[in-house]
N, C-alpha and C. Protein backbone atom coordinates (compact mmCIF):
# COMPACT_ATOMS: atom_id res chain seq x y z
N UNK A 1 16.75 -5.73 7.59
CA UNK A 1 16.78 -7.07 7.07
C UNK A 1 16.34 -7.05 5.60
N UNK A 2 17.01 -8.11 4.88
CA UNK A 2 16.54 -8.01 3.13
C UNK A 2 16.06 -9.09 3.04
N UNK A 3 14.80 -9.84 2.97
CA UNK A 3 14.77 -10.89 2.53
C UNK A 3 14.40 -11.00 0.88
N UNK A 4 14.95 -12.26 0.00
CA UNK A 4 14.81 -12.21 -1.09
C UNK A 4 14.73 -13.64 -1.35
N UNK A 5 13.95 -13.72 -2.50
CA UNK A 5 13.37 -15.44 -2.98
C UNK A 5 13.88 -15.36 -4.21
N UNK A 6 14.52 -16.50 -4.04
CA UNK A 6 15.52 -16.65 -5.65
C UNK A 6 15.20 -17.80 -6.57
N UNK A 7 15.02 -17.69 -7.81
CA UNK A 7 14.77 -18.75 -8.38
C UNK A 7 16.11 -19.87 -8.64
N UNK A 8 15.95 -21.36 -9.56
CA UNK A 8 17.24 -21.85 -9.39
C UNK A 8 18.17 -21.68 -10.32
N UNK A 9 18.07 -20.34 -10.72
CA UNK A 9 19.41 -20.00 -11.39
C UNK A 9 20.57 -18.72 -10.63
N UNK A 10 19.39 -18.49 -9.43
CA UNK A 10 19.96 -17.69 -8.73
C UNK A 10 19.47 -15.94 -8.96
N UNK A 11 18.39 -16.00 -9.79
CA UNK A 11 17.84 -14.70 -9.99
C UNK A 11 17.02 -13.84 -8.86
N UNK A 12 16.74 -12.99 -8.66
CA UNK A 12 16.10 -12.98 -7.31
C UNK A 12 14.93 -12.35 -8.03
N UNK A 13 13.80 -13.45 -7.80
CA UNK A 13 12.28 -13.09 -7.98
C UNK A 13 11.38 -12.22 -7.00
N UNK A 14 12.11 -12.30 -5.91
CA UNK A 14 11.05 -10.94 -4.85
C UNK A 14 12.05 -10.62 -4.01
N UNK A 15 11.63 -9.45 -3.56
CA UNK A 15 12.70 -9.32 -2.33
C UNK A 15 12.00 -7.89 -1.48
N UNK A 16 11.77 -7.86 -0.40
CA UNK A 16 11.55 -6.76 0.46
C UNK A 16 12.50 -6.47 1.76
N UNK A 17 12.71 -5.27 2.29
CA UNK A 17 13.40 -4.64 3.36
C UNK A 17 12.32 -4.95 4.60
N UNK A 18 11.33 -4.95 4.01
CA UNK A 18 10.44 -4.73 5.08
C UNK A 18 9.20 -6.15 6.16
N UNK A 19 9.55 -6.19 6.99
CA UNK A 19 9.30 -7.21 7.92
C UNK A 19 8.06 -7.60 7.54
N UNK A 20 7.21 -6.72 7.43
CA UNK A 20 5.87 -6.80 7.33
C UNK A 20 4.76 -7.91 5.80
N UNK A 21 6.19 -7.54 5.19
CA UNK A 21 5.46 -8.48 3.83
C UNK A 21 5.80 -9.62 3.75
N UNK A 22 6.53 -10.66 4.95
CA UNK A 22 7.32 -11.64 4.51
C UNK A 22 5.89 -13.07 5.09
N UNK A 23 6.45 -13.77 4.17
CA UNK A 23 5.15 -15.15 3.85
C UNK A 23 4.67 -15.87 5.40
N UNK A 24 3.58 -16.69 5.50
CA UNK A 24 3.16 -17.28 6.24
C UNK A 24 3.83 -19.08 6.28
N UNK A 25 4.11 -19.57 7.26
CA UNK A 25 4.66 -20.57 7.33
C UNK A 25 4.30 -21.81 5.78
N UNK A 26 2.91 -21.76 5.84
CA UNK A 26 2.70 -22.79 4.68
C UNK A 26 2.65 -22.21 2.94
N UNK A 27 2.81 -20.58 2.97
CA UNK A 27 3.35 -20.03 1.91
C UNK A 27 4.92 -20.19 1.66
N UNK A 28 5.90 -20.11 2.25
CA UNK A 28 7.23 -20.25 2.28
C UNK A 28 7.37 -22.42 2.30
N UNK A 29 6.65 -22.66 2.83
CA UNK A 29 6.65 -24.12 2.03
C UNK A 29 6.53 -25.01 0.95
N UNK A 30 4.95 -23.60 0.10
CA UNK A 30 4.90 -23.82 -1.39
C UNK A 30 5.37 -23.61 -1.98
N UNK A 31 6.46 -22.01 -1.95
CA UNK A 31 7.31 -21.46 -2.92
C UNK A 31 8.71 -22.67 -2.55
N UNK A 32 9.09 -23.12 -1.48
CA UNK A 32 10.29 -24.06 -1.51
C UNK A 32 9.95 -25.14 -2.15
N UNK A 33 8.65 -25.56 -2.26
CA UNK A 33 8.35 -27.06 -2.69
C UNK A 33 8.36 -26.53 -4.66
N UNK A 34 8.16 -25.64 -4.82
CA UNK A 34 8.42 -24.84 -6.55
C UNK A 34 9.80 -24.80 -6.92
N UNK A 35 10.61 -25.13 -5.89
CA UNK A 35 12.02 -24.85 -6.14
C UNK A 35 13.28 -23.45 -6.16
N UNK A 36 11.93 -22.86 -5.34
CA UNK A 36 12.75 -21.45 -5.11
C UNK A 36 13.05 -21.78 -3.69
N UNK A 37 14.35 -20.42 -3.80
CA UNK A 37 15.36 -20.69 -2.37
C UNK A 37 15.41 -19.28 -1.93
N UNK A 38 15.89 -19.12 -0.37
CA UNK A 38 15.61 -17.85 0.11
C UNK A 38 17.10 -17.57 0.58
N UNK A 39 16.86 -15.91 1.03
CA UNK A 39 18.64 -15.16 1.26
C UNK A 39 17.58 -14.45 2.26
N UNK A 40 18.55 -14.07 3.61
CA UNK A 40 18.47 -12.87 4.25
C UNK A 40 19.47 -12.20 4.55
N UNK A 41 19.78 -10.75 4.47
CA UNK A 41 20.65 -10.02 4.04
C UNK A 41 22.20 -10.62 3.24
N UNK A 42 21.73 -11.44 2.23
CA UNK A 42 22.60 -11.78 1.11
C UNK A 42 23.10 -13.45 1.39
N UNK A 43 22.34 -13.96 2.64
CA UNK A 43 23.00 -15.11 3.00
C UNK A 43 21.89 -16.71 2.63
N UNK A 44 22.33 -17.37 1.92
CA UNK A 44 21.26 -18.44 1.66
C UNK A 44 20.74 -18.94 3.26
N UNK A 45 19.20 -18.99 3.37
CA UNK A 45 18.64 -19.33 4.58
C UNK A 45 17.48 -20.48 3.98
N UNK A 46 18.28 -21.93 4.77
CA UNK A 46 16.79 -22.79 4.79
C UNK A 46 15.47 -22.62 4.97
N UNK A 47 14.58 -23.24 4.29
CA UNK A 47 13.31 -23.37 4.94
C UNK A 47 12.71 -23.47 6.64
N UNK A 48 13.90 -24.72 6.82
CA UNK A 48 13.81 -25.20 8.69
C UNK A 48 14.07 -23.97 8.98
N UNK A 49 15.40 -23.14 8.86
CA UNK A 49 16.18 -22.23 9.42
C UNK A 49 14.33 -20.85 9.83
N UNK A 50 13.91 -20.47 7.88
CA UNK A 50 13.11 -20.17 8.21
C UNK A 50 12.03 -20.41 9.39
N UNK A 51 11.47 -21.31 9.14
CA UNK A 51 10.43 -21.55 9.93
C UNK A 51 10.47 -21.40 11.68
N UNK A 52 11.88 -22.05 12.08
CA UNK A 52 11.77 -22.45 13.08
C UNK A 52 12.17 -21.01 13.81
N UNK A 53 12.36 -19.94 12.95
CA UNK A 53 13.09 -18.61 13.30
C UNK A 53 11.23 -17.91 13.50
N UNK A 54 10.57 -18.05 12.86
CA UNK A 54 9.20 -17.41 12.85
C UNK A 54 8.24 -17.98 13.18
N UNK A 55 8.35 -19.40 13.54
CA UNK A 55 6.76 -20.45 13.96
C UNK A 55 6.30 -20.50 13.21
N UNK A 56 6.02 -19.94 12.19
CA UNK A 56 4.63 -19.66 11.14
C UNK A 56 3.77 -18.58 11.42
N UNK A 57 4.32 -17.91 12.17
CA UNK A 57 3.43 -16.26 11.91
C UNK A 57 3.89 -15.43 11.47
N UNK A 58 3.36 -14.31 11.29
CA UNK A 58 3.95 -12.96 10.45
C UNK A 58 4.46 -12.21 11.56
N UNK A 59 5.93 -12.05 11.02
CA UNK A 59 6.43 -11.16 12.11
C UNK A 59 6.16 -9.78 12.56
N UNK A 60 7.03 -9.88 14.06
CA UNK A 60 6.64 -8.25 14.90
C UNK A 60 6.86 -7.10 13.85
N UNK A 61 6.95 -5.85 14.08
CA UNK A 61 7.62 -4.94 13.84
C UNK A 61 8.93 -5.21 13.42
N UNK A 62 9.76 -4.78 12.35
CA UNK A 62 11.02 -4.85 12.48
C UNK A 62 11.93 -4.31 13.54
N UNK A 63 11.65 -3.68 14.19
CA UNK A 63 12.61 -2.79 15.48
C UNK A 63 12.39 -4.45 16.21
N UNK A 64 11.70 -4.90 16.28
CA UNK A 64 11.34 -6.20 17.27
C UNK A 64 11.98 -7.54 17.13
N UNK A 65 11.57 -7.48 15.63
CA UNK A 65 12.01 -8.68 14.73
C UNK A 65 13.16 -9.38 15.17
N UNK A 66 13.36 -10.97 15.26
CA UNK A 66 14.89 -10.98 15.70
C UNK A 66 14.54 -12.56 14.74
N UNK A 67 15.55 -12.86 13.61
CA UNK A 67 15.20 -13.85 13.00
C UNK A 67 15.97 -15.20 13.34
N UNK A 68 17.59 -14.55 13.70
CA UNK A 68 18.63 -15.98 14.33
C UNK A 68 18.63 -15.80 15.42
């Protein structure tokens, strides 16, 4: 999985492969409420989409991980 946080010109300001570094429910609320937008493996993904895919915890293992 790639997730990446893009600013609004479409630049991508962070991005990791790895499951383990990705934000906590009310971190991914502040960076959306700043006006950055998120991609997972290249595909624009909501906030809801986020959230409701992770609860607000930090995910399993990636072998585990299942985000849609």
């Amino acid at each position: 999985m790639k997730f990446e946080v893009t600013d609004q010109s479409g630049r991508v300001v962070m991005h990791s492969e790895s499951a383990e570094v990705l934000y906590t429910a009310e971190e991914l609320q502040e960076i959306s409420g700043a006006g950055y937008r998120f991609r997972v493996d290249g595909k624009a993904v909501s906030l809801n989409k986020l959230l409701s895919a992770d609860a607000g915890s930090k995910p399993a293992p990636r072998e585990s991980m299942r985000l849609f």
